[in-house]
PDB file of N, CA and C in Angstrom:
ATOM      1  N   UNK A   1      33.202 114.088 139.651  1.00  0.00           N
ATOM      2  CA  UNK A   1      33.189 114.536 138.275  1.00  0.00           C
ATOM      3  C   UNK A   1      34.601 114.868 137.796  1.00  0.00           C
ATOM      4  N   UNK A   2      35.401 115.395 138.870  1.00  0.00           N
ATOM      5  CA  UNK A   2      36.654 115.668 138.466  1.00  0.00           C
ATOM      6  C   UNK A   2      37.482 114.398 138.112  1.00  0.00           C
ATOM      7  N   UNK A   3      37.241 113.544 138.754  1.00  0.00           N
ATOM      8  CA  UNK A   3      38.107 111.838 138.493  1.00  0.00           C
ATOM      9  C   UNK A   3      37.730 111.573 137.202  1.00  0.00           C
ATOM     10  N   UNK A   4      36.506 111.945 136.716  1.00  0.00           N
ATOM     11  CA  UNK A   4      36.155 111.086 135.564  1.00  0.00           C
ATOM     12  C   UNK A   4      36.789 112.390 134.029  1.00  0.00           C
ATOM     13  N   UNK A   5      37.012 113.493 134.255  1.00  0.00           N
ATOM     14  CA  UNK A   5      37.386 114.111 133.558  1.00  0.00           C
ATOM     15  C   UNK A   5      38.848 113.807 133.600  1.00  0.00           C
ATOM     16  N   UNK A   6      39.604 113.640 134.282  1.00  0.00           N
ATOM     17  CA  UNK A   6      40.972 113.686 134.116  1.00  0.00           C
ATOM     18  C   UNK A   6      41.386 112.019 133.223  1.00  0.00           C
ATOM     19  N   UNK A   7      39.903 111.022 133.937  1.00  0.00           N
ATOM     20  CA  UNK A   7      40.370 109.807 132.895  1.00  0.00           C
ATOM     21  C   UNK A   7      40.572 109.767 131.686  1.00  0.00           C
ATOM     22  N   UNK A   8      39.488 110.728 131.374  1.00  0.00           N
ATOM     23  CA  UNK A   8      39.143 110.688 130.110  1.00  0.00           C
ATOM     24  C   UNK A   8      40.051 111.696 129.104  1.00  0.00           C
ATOM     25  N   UNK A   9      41.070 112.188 129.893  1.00  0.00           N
ATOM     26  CA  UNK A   9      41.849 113.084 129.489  1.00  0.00           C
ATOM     27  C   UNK A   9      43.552 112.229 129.045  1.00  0.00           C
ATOM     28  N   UNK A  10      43.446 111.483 130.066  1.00  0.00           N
ATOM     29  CA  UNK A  10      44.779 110.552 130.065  1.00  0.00           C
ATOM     30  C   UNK A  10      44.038 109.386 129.403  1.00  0.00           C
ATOM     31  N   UNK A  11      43.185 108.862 128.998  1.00  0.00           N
ATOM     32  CA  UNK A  11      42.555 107.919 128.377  1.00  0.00           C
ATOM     33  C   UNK A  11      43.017 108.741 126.456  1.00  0.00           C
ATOM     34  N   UNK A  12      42.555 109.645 126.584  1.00  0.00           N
ATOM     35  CA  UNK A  12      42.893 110.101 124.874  1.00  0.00           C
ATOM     36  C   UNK A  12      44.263 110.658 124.559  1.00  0.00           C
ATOM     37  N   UNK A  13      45.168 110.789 125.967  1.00  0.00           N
ATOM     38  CA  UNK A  13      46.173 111.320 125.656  1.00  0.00           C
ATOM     39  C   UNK A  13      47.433 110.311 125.105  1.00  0.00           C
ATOM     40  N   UNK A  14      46.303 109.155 125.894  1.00  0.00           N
ATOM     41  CA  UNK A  14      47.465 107.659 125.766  1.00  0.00           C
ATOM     42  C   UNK A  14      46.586 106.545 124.597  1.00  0.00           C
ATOM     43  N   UNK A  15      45.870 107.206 123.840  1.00  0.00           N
ATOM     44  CA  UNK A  15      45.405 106.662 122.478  1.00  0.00           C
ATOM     45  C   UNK A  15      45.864 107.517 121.659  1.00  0.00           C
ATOM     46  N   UNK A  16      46.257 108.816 121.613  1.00  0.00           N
ATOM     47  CA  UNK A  16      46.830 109.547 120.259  1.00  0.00           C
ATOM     48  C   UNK A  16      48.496 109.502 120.639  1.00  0.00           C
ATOM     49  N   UNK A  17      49.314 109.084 121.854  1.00  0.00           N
ATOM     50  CA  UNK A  17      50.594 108.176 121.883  1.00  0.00           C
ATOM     51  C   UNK A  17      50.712 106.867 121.289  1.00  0.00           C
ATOM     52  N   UNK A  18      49.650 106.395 121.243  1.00  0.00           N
ATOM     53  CA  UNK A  18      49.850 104.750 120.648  1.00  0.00           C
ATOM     54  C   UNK A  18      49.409 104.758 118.958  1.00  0.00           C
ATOM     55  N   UNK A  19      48.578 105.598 118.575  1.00  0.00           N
ATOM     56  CA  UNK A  19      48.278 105.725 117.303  1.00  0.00           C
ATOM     57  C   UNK A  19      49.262 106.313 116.640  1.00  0.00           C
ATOM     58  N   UNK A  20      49.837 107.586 116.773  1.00  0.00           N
ATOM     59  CA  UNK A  20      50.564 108.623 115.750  1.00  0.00           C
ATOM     60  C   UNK A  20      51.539 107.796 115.762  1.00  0.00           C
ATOM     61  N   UNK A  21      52.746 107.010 116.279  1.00  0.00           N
ATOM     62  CA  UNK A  21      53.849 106.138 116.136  1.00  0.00           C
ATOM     63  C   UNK A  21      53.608 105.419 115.014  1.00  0.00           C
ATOM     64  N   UNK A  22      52.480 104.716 114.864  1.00  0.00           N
ATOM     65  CA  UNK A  22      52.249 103.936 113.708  1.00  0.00           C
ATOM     66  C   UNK A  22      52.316 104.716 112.053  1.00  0.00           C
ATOM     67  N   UNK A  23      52.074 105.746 112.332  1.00  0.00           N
ATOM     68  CA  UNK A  23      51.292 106.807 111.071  1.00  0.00           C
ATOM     69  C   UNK A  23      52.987 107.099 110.430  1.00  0.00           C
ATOM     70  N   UNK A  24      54.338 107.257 111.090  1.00  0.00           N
ATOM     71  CA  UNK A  24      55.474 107.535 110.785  1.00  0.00           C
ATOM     72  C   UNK A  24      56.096 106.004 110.330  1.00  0.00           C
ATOM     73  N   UNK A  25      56.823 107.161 109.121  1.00  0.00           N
ATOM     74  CA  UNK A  25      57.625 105.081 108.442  1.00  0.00           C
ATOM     75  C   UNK A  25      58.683 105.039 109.579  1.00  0.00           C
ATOM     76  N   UNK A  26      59.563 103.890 109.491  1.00  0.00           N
ATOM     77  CA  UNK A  26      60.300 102.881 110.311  1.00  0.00           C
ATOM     78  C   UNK A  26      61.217 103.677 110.387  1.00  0.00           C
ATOM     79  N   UNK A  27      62.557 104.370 111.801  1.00  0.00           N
ATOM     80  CA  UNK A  27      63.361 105.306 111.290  1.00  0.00           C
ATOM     81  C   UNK A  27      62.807 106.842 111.529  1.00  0.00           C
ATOM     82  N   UNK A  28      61.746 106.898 111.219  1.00  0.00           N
ATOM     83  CA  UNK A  28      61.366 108.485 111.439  1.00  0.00           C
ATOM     84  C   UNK A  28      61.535 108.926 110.396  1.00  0.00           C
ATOM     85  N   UNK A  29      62.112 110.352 110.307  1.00  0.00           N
ATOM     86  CA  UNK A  29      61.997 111.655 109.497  1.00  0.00           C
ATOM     87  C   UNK A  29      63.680 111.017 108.927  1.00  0.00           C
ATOM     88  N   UNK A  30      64.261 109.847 108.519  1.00  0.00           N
ATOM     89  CA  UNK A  30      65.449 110.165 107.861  1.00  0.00           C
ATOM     90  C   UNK A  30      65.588 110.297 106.235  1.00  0.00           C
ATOM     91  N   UNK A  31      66.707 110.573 106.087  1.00  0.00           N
ATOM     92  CA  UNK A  31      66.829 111.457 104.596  1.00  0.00           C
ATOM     93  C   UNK A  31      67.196 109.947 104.423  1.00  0.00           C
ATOM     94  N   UNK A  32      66.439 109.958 102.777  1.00  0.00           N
ATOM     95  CA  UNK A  32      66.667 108.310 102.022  1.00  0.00           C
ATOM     96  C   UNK A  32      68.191 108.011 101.572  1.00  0.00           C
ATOM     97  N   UNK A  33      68.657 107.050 101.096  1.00  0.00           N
ATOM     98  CA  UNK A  33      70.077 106.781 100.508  1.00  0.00           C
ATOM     99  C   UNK A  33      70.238 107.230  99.594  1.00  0.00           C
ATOM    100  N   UNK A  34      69.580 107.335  98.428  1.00  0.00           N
ATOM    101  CA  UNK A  34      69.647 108.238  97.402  1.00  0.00           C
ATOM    102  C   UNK A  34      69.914 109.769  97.357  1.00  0.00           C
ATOM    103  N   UNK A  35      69.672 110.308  98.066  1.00  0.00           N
ATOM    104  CA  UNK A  35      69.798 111.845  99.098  1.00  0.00           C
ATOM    105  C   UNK A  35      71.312 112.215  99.512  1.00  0.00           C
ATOM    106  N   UNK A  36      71.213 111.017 100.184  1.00  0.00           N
ATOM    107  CA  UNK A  36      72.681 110.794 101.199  1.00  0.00           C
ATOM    108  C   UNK A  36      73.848 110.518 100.482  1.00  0.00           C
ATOM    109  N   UNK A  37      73.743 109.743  99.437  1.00  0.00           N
ATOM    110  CA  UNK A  37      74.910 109.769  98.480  1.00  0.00           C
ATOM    111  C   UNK A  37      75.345 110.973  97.210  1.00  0.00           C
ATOM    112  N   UNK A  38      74.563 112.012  97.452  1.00  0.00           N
ATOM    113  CA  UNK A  38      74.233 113.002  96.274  1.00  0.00           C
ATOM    114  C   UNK A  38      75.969 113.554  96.701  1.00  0.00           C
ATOM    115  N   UNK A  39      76.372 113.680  97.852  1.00  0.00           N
ATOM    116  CA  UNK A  39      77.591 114.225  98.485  1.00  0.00           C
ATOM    117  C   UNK A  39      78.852 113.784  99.014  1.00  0.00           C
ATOM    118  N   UNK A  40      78.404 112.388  98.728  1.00  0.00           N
ATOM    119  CA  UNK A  40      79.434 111.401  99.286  1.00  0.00           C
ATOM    120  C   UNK A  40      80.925 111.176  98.204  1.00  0.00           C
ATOM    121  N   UNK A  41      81.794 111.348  98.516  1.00  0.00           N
ATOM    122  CA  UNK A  41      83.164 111.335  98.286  1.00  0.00           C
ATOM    123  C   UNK A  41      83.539 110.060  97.189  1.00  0.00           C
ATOM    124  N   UNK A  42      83.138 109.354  98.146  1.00  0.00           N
ATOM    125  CA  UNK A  42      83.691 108.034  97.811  1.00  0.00           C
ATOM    126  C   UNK A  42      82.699 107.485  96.164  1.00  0.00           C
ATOM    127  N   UNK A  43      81.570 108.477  95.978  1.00  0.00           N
ATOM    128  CA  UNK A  43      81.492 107.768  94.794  1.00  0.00           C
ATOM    129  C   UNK A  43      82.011 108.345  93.348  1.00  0.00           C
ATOM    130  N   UNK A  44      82.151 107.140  92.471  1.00  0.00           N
ATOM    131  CA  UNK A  44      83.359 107.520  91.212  1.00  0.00           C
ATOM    132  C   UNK A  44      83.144 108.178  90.863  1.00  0.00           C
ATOM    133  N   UNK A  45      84.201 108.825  90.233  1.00  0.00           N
ATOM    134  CA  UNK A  45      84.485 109.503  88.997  1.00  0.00           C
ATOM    135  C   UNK A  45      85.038 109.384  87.917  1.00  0.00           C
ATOM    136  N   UNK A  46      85.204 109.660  86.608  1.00  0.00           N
ATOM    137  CA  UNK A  46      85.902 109.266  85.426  1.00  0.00           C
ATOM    138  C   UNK A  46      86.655 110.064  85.407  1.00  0.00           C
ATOM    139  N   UNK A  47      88.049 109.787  85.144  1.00  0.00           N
ATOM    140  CA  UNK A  47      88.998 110.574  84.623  1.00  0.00           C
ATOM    141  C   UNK A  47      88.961 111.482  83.515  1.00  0.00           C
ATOM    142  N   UNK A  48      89.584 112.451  83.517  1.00  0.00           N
ATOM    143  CA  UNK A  48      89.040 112.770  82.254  1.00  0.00           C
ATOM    144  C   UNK A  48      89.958 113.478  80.913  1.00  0.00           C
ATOM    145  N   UNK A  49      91.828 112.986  81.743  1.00  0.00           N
ATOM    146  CA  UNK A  49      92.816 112.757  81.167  1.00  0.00           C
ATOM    147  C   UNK A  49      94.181 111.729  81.664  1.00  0.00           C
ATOM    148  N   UNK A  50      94.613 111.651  81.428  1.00  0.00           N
ATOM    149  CA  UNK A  50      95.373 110.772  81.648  1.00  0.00           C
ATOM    150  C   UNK A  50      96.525 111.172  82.567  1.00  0.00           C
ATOM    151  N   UNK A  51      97.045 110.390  84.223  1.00  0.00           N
ATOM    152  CA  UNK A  51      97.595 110.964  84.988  1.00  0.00           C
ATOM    153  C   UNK A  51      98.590 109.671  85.823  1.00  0.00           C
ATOM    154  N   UNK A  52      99.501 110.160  86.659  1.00  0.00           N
ATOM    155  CA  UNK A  52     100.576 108.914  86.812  1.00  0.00           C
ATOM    156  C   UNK A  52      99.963 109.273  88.687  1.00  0.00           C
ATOM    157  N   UNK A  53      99.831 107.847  89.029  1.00  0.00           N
ATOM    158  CA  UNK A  53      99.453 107.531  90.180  1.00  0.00           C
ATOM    159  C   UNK A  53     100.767 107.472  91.142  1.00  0.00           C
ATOM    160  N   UNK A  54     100.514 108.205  92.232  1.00  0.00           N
ATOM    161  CA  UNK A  54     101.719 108.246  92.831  1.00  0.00           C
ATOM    162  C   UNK A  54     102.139 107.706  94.150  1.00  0.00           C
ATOM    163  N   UNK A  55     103.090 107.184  94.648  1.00  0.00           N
ATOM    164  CA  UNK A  55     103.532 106.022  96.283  1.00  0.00           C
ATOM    165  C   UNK A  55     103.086 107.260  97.293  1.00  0.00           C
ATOM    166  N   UNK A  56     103.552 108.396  97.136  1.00  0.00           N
ATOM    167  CA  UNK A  56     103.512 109.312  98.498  1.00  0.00           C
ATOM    168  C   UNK A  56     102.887 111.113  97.732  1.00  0.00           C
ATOM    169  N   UNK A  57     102.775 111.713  98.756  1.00  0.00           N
ATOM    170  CA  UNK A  57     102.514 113.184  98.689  1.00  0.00           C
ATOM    171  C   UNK A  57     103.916 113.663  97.837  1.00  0.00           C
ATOM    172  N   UNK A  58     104.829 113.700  96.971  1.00  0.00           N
ATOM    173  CA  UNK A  58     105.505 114.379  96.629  1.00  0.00           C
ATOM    174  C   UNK A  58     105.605 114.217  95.064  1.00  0.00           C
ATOM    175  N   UNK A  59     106.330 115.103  94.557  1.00  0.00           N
ATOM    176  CA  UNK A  59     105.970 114.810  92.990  1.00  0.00           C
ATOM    177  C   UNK A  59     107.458 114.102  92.669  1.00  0.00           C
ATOM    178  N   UNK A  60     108.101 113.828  93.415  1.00  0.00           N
ATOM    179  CA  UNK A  60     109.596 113.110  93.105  1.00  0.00           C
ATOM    180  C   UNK A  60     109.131 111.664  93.536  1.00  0.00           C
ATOM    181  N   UNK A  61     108.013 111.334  94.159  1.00  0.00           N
ATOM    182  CA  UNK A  61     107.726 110.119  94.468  1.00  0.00           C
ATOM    183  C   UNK A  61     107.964 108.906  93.247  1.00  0.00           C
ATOM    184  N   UNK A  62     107.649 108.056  93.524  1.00  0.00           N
ATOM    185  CA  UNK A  62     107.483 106.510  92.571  1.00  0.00           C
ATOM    186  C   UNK A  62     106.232 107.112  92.205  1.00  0.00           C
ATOM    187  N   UNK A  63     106.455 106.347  90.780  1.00  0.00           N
ATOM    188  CA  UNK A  63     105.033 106.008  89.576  1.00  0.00           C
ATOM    189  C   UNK A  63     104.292 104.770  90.469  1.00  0.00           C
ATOM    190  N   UNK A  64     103.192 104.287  90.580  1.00  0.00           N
ATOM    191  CA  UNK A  64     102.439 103.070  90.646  1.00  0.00           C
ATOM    192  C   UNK A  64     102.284 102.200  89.139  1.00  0.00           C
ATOM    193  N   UNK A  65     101.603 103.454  88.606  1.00  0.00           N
ATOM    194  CA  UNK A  65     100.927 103.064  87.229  1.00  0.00           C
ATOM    195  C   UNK A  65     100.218 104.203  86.636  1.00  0.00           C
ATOM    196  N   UNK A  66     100.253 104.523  85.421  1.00  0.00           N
ATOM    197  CA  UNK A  66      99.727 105.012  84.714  1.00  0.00           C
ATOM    198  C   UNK A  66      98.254 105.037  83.998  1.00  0.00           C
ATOM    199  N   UNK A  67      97.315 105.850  84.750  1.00  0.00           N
ATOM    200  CA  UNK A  67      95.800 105.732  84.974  1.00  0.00           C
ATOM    201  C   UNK A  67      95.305 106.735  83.108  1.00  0.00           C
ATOM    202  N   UNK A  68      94.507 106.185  82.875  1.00  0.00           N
ATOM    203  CA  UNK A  68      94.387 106.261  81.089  1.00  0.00           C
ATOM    204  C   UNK A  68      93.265 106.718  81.437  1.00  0.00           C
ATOM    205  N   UNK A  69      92.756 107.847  80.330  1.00  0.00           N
ATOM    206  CA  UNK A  69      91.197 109.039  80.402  1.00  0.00           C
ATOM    207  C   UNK A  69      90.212 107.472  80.201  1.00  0.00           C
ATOM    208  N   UNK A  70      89.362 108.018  81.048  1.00  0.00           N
ATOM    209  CA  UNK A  70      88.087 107.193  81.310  1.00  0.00           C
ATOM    210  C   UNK A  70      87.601 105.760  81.963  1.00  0.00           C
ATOM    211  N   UNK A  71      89.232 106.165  82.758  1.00  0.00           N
ATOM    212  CA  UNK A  71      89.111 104.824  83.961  1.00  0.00           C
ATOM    213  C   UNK A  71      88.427 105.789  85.156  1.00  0.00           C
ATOM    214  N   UNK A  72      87.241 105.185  86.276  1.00  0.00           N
ATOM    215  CA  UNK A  72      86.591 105.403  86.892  1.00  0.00           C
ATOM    216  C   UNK A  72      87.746 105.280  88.040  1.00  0.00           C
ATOM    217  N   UNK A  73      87.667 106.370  88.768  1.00  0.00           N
ATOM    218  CA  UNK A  73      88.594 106.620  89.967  1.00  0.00           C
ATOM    219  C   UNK A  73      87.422 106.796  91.268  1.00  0.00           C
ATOM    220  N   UNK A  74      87.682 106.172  92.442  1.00  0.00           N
ATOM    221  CA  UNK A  74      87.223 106.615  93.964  1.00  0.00           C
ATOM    222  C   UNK A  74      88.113 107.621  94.787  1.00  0.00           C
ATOM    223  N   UNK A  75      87.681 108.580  95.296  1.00  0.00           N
ATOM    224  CA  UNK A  75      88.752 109.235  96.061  1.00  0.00           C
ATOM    225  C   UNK A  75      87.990 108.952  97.252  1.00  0.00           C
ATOM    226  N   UNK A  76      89.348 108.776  97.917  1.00  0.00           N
ATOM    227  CA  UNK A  76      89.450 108.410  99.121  1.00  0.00           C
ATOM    228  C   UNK A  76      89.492 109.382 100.604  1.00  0.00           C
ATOM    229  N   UNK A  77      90.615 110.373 100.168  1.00  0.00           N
ATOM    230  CA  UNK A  77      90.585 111.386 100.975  1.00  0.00           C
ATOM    231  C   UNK A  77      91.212 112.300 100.063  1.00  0.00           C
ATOM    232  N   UNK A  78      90.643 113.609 100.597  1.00  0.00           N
ATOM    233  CA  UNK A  78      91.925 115.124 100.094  1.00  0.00           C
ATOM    234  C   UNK A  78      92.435 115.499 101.066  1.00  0.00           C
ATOM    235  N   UNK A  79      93.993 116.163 100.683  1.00  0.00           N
ATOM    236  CA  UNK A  79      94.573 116.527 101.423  1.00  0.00           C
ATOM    237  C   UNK A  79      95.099 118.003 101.338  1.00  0.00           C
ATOM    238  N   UNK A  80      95.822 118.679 102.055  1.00  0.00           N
ATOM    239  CA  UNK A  80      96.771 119.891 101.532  1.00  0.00           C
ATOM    240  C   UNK A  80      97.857 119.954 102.104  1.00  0.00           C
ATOM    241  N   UNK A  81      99.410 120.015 101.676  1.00  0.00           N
ATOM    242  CA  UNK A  81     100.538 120.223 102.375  1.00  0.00           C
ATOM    243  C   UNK A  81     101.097 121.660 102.522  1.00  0.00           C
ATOM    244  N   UNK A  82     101.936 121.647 103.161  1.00  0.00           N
ATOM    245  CA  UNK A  82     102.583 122.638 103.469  1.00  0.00           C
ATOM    246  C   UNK A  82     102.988 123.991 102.811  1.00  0.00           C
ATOM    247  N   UNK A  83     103.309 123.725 101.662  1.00  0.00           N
ATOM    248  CA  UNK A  83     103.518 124.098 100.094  1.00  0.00           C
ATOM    249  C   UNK A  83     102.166 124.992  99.938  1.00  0.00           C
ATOM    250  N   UNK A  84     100.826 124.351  99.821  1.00  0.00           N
ATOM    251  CA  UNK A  84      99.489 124.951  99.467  1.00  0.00           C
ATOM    252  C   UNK A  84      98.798 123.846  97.952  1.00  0.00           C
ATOM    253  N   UNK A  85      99.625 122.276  98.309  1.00  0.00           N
ATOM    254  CA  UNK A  85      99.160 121.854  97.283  1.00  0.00           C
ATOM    255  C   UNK A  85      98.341 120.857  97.412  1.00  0.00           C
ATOM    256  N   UNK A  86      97.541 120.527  96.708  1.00  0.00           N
ATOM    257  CA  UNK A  86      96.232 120.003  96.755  1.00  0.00           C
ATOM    258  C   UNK A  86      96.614 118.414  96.737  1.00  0.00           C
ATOM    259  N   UNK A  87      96.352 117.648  97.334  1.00  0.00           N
ATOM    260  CA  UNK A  87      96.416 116.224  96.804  1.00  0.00           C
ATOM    261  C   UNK A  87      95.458 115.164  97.309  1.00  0.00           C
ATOM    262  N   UNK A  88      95.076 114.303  96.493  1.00  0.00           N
ATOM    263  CA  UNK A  88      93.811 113.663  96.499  1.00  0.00           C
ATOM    264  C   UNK A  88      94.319 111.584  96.297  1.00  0.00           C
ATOM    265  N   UNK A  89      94.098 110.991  97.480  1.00  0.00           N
ATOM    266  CA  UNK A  89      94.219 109.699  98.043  1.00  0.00           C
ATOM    267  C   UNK A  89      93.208 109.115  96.744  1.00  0.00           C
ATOM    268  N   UNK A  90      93.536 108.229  95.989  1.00  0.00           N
ATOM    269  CA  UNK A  90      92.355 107.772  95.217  1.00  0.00           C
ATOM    270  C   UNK A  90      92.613 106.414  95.084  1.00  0.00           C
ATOM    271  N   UNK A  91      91.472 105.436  94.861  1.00  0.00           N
ATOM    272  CA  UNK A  91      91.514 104.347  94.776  1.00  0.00           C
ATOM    273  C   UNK A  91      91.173 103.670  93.004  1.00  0.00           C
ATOM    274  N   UNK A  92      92.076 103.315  92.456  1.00  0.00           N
ATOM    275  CA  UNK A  92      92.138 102.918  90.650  1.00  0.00           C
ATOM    276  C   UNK A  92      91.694 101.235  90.512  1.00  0.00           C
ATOM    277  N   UNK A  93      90.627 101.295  89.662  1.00  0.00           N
ATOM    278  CA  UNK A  93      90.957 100.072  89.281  1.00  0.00           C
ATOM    279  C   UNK A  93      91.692  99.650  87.852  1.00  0.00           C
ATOM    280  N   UNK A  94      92.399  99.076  87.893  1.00  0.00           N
ATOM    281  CA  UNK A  94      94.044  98.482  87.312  1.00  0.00           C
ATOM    282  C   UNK A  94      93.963  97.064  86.923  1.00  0.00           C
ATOM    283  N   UNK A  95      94.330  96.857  85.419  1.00  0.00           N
ATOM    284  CA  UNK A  95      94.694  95.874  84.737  1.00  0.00           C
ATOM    285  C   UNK A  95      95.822  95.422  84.803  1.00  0.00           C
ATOM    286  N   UNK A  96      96.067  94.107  84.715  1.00  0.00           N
ATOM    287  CA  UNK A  96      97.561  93.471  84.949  1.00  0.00           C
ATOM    288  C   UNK A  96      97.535  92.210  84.630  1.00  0.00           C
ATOM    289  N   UNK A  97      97.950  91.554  83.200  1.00  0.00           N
ATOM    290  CA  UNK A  97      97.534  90.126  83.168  1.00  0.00           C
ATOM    291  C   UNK A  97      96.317  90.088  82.669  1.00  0.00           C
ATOM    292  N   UNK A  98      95.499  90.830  82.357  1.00  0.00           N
ATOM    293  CA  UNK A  98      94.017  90.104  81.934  1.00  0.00           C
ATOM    294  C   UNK A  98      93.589  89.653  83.465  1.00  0.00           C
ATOM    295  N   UNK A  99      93.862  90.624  84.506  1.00  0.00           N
ATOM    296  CA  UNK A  99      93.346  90.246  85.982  1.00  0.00           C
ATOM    297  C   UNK A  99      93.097  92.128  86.562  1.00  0.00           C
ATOM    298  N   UNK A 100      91.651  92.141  87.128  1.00  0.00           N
ATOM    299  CA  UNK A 100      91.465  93.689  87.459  1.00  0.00           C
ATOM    300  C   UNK A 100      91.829  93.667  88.454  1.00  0.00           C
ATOM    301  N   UNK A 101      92.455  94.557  89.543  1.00  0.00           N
ATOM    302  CA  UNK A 101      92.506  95.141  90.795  1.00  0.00           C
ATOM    303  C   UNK A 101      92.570  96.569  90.884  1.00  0.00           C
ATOM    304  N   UNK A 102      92.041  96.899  92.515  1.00  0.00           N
ATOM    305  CA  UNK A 102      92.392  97.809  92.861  1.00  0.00           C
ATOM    306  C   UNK A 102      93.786  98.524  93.044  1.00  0.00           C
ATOM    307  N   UNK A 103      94.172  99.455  92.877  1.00  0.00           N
ATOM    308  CA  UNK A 103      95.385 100.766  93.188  1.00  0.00           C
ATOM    309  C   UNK A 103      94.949 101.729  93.888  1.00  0.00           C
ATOM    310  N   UNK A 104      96.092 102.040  95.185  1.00  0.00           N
ATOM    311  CA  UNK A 104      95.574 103.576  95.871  1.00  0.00           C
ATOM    312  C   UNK A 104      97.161 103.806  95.601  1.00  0.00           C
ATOM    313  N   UNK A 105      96.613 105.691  95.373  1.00  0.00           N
ATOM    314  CA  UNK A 105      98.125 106.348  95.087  1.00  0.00           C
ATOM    315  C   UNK A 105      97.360 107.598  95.252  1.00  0.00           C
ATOM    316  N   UNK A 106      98.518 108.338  95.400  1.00  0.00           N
ATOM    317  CA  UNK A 106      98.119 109.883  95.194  1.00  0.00           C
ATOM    318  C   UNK A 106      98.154 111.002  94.131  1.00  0.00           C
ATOM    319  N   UNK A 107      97.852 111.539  94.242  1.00  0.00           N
ATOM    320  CA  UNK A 107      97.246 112.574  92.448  1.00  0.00           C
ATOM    321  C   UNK A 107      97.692 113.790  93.093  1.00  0.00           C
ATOM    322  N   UNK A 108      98.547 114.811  92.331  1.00  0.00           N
ATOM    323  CA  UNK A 108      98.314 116.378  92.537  1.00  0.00           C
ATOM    324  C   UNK A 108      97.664 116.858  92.077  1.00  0.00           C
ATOM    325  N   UNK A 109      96.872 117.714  92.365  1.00  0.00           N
ATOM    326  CA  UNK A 109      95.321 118.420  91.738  1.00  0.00           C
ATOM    327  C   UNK A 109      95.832 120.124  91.504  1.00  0.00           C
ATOM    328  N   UNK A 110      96.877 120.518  92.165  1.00  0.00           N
ATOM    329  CA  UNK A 110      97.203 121.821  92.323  1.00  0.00           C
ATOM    330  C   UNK A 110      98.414 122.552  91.045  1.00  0.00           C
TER     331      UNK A 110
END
């Protein structure tokens, strides 16, 4: 009697292992893409005045180009130097010719 109880024990223990797998979507318990991007860096932003894109971390640096209110900017990374000043890696998209490209330069925020 004892053999037939323990079958029947590992018999239902290894039908509610093979069932509940199915009952979960593909992935498990993950947070959707829509979720996941609520925080993400990299997506744009609009400018929301007009600012000179810069070669390096310093404010004596080279101009790139001159980024105009309501061009959509990516930042790339932030940074902070030594000083205590804020600066932010961003990626521009840039007219030239009646041809768009990308620009990365750096911005002081501080």
């Amino acid at each position: 009697m004892n053999l037939i109880g323990t079958f029947i024990v590992w018999t239902w223990l290894l039908g509610i292992a093979l069932v509940v797998p199915t009952a979960l979507p593909a992935g498990g318990a993950q947070k959707s893409n829509i979720q996941h991007r609520k925080n993400n860096m990299s997506s744009p932003i609009i400018a929301l005045k007009e600012f000179n894109l810069l070669s390096s971390t310093s404010n004596n640096s080279s101009i790139l180009t001159r980024v105009k209110a309501g061009t959509p900017v990516n930042i790339i990374k932030a940074w902070e130097n030594n000083d205590r000043e804020q600066w932010l890696l961003v990626n521009v998209l840039s007219e030239d010719s009646n041809q768009f490209f990308y620009k990365k330069g750096w911005v002081n925020i501080s």
